[in-house]
C-alpha atoms as a PDB file:
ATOM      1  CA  UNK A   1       2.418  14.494   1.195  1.00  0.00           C
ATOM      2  CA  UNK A   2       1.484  11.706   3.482  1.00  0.00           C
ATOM      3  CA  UNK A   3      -1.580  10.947   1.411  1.00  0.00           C
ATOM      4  CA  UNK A   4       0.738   9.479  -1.337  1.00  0.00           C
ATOM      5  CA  UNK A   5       1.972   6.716   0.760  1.00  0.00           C
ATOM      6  CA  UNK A   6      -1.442   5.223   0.978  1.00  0.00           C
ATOM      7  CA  UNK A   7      -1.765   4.654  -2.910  1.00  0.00           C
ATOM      8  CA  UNK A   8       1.613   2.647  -2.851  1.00  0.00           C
ATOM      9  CA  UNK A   9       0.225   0.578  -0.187  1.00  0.00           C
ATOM     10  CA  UNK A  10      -2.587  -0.161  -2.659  1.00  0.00           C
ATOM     11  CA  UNK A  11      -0.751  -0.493  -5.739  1.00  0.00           C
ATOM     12  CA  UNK A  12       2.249  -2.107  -4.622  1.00  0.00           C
ATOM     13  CA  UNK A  13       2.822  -5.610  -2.549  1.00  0.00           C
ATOM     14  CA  UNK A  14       4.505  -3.689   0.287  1.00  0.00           C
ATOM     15  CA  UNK A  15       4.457  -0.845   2.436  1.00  0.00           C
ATOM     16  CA  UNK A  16       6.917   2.242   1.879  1.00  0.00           C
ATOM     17  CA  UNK A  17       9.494   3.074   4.500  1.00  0.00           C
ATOM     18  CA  UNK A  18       8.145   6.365   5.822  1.00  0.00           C
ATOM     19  CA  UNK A  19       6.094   6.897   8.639  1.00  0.00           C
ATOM     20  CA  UNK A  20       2.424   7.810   8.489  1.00  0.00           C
ATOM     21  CA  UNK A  21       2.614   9.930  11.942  1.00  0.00           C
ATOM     22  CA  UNK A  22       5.097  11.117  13.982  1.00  0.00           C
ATOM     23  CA  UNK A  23       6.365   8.854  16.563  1.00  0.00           C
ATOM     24  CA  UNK A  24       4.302   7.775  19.754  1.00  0.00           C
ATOM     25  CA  UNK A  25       6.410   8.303  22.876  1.00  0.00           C
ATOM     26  CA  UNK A  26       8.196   5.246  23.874  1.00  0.00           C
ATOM     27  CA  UNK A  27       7.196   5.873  27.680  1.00  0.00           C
ATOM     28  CA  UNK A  28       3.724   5.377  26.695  1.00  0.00           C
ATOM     29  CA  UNK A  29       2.335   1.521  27.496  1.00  0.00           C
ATOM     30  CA  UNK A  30       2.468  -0.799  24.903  1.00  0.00           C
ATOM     31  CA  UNK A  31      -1.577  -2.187  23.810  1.00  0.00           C
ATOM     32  CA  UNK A  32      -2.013  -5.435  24.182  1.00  0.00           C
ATOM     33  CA  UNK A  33      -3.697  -5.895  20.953  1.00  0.00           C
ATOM     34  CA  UNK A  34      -0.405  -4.130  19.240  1.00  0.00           C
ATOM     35  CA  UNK A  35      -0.075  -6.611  15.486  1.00  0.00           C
ATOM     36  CA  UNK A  36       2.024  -6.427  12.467  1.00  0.00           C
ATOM     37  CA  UNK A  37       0.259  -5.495   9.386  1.00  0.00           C
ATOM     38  CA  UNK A  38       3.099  -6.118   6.773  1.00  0.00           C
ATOM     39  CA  UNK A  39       6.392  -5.752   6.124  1.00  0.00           C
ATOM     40  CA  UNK A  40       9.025  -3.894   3.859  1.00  0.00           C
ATOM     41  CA  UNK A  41      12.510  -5.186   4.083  1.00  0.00           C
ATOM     42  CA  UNK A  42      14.664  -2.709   2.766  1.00  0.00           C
ATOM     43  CA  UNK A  43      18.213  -2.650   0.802  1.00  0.00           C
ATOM     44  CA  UNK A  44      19.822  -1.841   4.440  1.00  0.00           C
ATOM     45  CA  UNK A  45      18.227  -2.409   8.085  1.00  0.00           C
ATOM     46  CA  UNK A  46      16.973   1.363   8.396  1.00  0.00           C
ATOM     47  CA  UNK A  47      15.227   1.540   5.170  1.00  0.00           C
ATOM     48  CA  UNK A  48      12.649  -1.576   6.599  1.00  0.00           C
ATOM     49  CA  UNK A  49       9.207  -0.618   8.001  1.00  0.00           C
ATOM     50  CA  UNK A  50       6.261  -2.161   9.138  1.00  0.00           C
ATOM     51  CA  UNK A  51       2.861  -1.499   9.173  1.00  0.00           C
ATOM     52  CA  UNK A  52       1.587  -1.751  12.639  1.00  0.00           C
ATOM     53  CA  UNK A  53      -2.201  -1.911  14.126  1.00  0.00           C
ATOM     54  CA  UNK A  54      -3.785  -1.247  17.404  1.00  0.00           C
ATOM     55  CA  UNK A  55      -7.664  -0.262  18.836  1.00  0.00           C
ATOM     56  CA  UNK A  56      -8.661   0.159  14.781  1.00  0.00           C
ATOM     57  CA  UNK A  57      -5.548   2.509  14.316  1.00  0.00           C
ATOM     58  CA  UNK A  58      -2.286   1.807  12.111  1.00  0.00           C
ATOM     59  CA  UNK A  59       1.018   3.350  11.669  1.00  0.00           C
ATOM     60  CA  UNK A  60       3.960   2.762   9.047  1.00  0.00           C
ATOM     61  CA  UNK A  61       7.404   3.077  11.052  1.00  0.00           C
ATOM     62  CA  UNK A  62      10.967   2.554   9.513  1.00  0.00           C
ATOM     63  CA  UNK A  63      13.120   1.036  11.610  1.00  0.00           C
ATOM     64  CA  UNK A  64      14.420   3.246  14.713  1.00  0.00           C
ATOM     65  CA  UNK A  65      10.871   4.711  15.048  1.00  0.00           C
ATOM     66  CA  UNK A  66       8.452   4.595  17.575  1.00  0.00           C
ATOM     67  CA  UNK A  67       4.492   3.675  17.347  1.00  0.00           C
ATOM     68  CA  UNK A  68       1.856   2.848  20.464  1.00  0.00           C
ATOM     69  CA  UNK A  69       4.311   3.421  23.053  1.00  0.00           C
ATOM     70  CA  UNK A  70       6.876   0.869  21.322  1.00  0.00           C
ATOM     71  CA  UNK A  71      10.187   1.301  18.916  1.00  0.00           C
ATOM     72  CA  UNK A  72      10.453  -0.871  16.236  1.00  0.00           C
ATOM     73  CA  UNK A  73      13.805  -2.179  16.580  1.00  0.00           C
ATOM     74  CA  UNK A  74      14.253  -4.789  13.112  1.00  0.00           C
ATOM     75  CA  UNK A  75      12.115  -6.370  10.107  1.00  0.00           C
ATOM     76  CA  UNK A  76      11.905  -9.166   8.737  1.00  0.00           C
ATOM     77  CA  UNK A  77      10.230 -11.078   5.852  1.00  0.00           C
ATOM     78  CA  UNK A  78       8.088 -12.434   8.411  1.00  0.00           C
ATOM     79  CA  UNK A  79       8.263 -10.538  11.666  1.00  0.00           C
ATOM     80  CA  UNK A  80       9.304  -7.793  13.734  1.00  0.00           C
ATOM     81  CA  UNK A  81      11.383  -6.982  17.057  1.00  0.00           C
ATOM     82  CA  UNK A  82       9.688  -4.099  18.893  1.00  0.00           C
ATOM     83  CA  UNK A  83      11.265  -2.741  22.324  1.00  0.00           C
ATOM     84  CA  UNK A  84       9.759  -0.834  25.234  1.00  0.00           C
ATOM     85  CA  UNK A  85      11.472   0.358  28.013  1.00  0.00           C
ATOM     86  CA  UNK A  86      14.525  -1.909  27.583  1.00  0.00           C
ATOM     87  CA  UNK A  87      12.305  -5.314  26.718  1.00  0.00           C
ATOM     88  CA  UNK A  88      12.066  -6.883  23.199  1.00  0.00           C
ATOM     89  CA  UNK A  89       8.715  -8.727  22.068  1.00  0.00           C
ATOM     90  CA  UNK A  90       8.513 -10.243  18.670  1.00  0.00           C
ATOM     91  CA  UNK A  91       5.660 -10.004  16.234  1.00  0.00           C
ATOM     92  CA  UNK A  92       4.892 -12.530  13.932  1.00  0.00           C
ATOM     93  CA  UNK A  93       3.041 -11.420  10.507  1.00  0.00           C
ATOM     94  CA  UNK A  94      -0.466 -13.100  10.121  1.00  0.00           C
ATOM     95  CA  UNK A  95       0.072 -16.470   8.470  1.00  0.00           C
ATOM     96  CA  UNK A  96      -1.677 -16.406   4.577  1.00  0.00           C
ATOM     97  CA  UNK A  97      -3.008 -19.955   3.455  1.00  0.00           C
ATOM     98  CA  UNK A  98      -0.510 -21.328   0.703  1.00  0.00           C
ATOM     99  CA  UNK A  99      -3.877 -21.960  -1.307  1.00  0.00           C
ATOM    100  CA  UNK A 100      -4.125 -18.151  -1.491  1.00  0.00           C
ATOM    101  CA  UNK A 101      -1.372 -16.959  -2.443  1.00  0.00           C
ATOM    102  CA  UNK A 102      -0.170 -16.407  -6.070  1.00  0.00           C
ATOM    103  CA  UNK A 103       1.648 -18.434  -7.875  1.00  0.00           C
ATOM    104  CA  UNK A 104       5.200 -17.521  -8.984  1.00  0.00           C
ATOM    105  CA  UNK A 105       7.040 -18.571 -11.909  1.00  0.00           C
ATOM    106  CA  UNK A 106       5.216 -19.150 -15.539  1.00  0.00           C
ATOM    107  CA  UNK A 107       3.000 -17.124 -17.070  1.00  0.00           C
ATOM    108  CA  UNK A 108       0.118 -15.107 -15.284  1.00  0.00           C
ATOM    109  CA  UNK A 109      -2.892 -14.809 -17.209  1.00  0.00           C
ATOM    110  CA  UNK A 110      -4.418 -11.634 -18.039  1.00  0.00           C
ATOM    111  CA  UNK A 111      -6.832 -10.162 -15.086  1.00  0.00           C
ATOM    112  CA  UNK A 112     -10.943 -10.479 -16.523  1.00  0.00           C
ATOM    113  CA  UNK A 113     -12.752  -7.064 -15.954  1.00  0.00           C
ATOM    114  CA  UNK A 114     -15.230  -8.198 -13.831  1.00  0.00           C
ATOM    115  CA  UNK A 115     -19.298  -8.244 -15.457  1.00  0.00           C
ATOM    116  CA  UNK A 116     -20.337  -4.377 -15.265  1.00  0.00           C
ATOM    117  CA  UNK A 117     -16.837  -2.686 -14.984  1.00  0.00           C
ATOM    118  CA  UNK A 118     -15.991   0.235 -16.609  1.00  0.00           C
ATOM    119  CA  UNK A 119     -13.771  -0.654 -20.040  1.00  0.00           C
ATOM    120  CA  UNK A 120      -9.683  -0.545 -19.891  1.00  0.00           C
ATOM    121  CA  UNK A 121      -8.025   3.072 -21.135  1.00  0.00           C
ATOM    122  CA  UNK A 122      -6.403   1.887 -24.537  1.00  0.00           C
ATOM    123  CA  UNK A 123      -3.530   4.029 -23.843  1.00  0.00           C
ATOM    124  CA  UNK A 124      -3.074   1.981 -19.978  1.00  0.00           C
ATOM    125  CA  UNK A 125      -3.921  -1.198 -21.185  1.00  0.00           C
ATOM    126  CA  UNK A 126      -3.383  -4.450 -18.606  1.00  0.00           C
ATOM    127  CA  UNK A 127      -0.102  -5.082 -17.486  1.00  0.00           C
ATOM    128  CA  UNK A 128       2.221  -7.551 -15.556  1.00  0.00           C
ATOM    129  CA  UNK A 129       4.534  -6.749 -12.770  1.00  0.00           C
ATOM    130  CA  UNK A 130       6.942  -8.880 -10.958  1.00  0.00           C
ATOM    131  CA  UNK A 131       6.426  -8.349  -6.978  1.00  0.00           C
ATOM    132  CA  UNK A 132      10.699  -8.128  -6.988  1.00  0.00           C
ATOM    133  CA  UNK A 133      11.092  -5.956  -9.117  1.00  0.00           C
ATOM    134  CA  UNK A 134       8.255  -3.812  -7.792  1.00  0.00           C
ATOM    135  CA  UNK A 135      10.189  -3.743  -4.490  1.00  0.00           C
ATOM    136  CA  UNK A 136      13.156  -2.666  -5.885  1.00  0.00           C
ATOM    137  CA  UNK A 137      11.706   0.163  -7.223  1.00  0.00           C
ATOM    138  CA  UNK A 138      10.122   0.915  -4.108  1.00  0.00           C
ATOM    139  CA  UNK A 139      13.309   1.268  -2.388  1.00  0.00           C
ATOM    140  CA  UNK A 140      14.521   3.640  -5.142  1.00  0.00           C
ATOM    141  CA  UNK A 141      11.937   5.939  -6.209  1.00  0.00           C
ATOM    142  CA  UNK A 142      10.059   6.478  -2.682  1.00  0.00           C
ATOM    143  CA  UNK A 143      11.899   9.649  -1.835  1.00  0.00           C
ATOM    144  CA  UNK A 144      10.593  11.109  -5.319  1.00  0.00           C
ATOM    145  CA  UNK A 145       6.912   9.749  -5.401  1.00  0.00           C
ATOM    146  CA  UNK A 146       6.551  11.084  -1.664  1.00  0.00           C
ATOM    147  CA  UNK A 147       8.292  14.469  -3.573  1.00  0.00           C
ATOM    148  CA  UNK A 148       6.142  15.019  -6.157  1.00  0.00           C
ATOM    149  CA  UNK A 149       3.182  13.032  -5.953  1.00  0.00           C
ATOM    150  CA  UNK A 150      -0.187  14.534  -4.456  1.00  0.00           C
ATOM    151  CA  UNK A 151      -3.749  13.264  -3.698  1.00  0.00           C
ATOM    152  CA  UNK A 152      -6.855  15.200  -2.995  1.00  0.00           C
ATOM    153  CA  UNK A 153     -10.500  13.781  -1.763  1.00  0.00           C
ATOM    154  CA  UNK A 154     -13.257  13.527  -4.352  1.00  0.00           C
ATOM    155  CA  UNK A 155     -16.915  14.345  -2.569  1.00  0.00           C
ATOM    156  CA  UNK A 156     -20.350  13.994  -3.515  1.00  0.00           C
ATOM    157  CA  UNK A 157     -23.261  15.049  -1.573  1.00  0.00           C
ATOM    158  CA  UNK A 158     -21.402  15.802   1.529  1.00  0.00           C
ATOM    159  CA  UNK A 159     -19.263  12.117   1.327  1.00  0.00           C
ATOM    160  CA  UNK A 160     -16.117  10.749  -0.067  1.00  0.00           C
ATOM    161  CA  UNK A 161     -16.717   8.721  -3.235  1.00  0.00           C
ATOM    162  CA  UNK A 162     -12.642   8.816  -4.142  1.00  0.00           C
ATOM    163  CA  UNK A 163      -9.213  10.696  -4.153  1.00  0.00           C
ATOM    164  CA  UNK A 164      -7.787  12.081  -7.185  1.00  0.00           C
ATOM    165  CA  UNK A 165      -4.264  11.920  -8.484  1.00  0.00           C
ATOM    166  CA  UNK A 166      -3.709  15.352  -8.695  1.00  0.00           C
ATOM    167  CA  UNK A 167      -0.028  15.015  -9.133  1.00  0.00           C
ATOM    168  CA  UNK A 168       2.495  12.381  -9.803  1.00  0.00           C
ATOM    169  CA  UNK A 169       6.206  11.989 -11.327  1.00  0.00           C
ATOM    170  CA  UNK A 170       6.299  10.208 -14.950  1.00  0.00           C
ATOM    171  CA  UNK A 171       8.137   7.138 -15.316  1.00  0.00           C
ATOM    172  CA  UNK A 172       7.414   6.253 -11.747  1.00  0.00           C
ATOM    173  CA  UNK A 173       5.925   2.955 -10.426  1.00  0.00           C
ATOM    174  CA  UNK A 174       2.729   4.912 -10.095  1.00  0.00           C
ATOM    175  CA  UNK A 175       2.735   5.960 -13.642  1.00  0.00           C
ATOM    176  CA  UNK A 176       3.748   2.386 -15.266  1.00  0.00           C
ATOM    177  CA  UNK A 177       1.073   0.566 -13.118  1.00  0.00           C
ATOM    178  CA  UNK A 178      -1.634   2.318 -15.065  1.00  0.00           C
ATOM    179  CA  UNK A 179      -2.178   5.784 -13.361  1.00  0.00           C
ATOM    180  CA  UNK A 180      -2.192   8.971 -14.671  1.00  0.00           C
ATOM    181  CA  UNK A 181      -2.631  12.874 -13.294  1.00  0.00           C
ATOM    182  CA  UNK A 182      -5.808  13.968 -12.661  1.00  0.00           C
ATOM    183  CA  UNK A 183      -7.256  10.333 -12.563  1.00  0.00           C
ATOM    184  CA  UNK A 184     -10.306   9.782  -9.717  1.00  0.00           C
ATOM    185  CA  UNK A 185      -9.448   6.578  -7.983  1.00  0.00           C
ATOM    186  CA  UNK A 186     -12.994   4.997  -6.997  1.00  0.00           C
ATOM    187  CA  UNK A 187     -12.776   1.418  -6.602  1.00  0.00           C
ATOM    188  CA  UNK A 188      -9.907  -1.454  -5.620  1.00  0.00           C
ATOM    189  CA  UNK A 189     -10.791  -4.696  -6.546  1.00  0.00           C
ATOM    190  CA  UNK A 190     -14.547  -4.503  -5.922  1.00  0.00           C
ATOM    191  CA  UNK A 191     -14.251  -2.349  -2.649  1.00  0.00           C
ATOM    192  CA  UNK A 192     -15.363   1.349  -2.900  1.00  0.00           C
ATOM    193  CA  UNK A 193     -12.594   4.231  -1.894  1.00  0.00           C
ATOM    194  CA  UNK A 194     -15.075   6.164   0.115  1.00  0.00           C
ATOM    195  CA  UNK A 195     -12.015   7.654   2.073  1.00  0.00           C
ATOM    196  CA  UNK A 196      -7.918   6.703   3.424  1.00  0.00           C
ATOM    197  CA  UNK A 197      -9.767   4.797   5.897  1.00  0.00           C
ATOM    198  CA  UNK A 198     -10.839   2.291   3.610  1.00  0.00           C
ATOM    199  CA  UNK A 199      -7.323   2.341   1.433  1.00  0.00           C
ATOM    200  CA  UNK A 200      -5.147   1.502   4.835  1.00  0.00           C
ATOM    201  CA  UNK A 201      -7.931  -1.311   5.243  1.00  0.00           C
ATOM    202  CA  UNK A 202      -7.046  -3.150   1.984  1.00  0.00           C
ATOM    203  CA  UNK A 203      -3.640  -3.915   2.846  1.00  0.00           C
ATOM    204  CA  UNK A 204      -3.860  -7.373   4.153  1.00  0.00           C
ATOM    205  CA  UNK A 205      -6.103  -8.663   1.632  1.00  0.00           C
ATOM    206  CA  UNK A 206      -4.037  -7.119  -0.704  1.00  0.00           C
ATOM    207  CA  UNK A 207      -1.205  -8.710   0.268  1.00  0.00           C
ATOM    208  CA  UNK A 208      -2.102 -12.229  -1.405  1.00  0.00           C
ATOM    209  CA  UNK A 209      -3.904 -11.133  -4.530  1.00  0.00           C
ATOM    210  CA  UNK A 210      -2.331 -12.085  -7.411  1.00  0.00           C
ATOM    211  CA  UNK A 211      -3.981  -9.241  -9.406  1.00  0.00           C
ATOM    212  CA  UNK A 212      -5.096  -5.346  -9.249  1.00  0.00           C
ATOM    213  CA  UNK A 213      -8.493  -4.316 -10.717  1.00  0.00           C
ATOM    214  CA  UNK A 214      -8.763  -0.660  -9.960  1.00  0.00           C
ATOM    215  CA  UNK A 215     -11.922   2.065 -11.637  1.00  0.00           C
ATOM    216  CA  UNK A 216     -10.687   5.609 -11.810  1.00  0.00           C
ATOM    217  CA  UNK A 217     -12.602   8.582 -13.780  1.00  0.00           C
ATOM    218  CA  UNK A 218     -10.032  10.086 -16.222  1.00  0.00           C
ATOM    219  CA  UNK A 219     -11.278  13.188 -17.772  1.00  0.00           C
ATOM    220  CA  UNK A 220     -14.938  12.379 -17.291  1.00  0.00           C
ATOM    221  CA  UNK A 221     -14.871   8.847 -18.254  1.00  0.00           C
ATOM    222  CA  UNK A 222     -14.784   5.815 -16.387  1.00  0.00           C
ATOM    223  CA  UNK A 223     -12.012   3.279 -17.148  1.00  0.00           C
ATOM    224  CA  UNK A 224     -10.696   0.186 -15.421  1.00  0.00           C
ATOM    225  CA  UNK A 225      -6.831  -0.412 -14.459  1.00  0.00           C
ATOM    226  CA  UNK A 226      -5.725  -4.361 -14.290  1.00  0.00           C
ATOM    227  CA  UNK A 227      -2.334  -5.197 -13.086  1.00  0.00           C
ATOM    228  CA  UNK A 228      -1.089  -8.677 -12.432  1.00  0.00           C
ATOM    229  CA  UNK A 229       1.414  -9.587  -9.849  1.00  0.00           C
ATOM    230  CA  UNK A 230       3.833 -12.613 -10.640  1.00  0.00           C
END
């Protein structure tokens, strides 16, 4: 079940509120190199989470929950309060440079398949999305894609070359940004899924692209998903 929270953090500009792991124990120490990955502010304080790094690692907590020896105690748009053992340190998101991030308002032209990439699924052709609306969806249909929603490793020669949709609810976020049951997911905008590895490592560049390009094999046949963010 865990596995579908790292396609929303992929095909969605912020990270669900539900925890990757269970919670670290507070009374562990707190790293040093402990970050903030991105945010999710939710509808109410206990629906936020974070995506938190350390030593290569990273965990999704809601609010309340514990990660690297440290409870994340609030979220917001641009930080988070974390407490251990009665002390409260605040972590500032990584700042993006205004040139790179999209622009808002107006139209948003359609995404280019890039030279060499598979062609677009006439029945899932391009589509736009606004990043609001997006997270309010989030915040309401979580509890069902987590539900009903299930991804499975694709290998080849002893390796991972994607994860397949082997399950997902219709009508769903998932479903109206282009994906379908039974689809392969094998590339994010020019980086290879070779593993959940790769799809946690996405996040932050993800964060400022103003458009998805994703390949996925859909019964045999290559095809290319393109989703613009306004």
């Amino acid at each position: 079940m865990h596995d579908a929270l790292f396609l929303l953090l992929v095909l969605a500009p912020g990270p669900p509120p539900t925890p990757l792991a269970a919670p670290a124990a507070v009374s562990s120490p707190a790293p040093q190199d402990l970050a903030v990955a991105g945010v999710v502010v939710g509808s109410t304080p206990e629906r936020s989470s974070a995506i938190l790094t350390s030593g290569g690692r990273t965990r999704v907590v809601s609010v309340g929950e514990s990660a690297f020896g440290a409870r994340l105690v609030s979220v917001t748009a641009d930080a988070v309060v974390l407490e251990r053992e009665g002390e409260r340190r605040e972590l500032r998101l990584p700042a993006v440079a205004a040139s790179a991030l999209p622009r808002l308002g107006g139209a948003t032209a359609r995404p280019l398949l890039p030279p060499g990439a598979p062609p677009e699924d006439p029945e899932t052709p391009a589509r736009e999305m606004n990043r609001v609306e997006v997270q309010r969806r989030l915040g309401e249909e979580i509890p069902r894609i987590l539900a009903e929603t299930a991804l499975a490793p694709v290998m080849e020669e002893g390796r991972v070359v994607g994860v397949q949709v082997t399950r997902l609810p219709e009508g769903s976020l998932l479903t109206d940004a282009g994906l379908r049951a039974g689809d392969v997911l094998r590339r994010i905008n020019d980086t290879d899924i070779d593993g959940m590895a790769t799809l946690i490592g996405l996040w932050p560049r993800l964060q400022a692209a103003s458009e998805l390009r994703a390949v996925v094999v859909r019964n045999g046949q290559p095809f290319s998903i393109l989703v613009s963010l306004r």
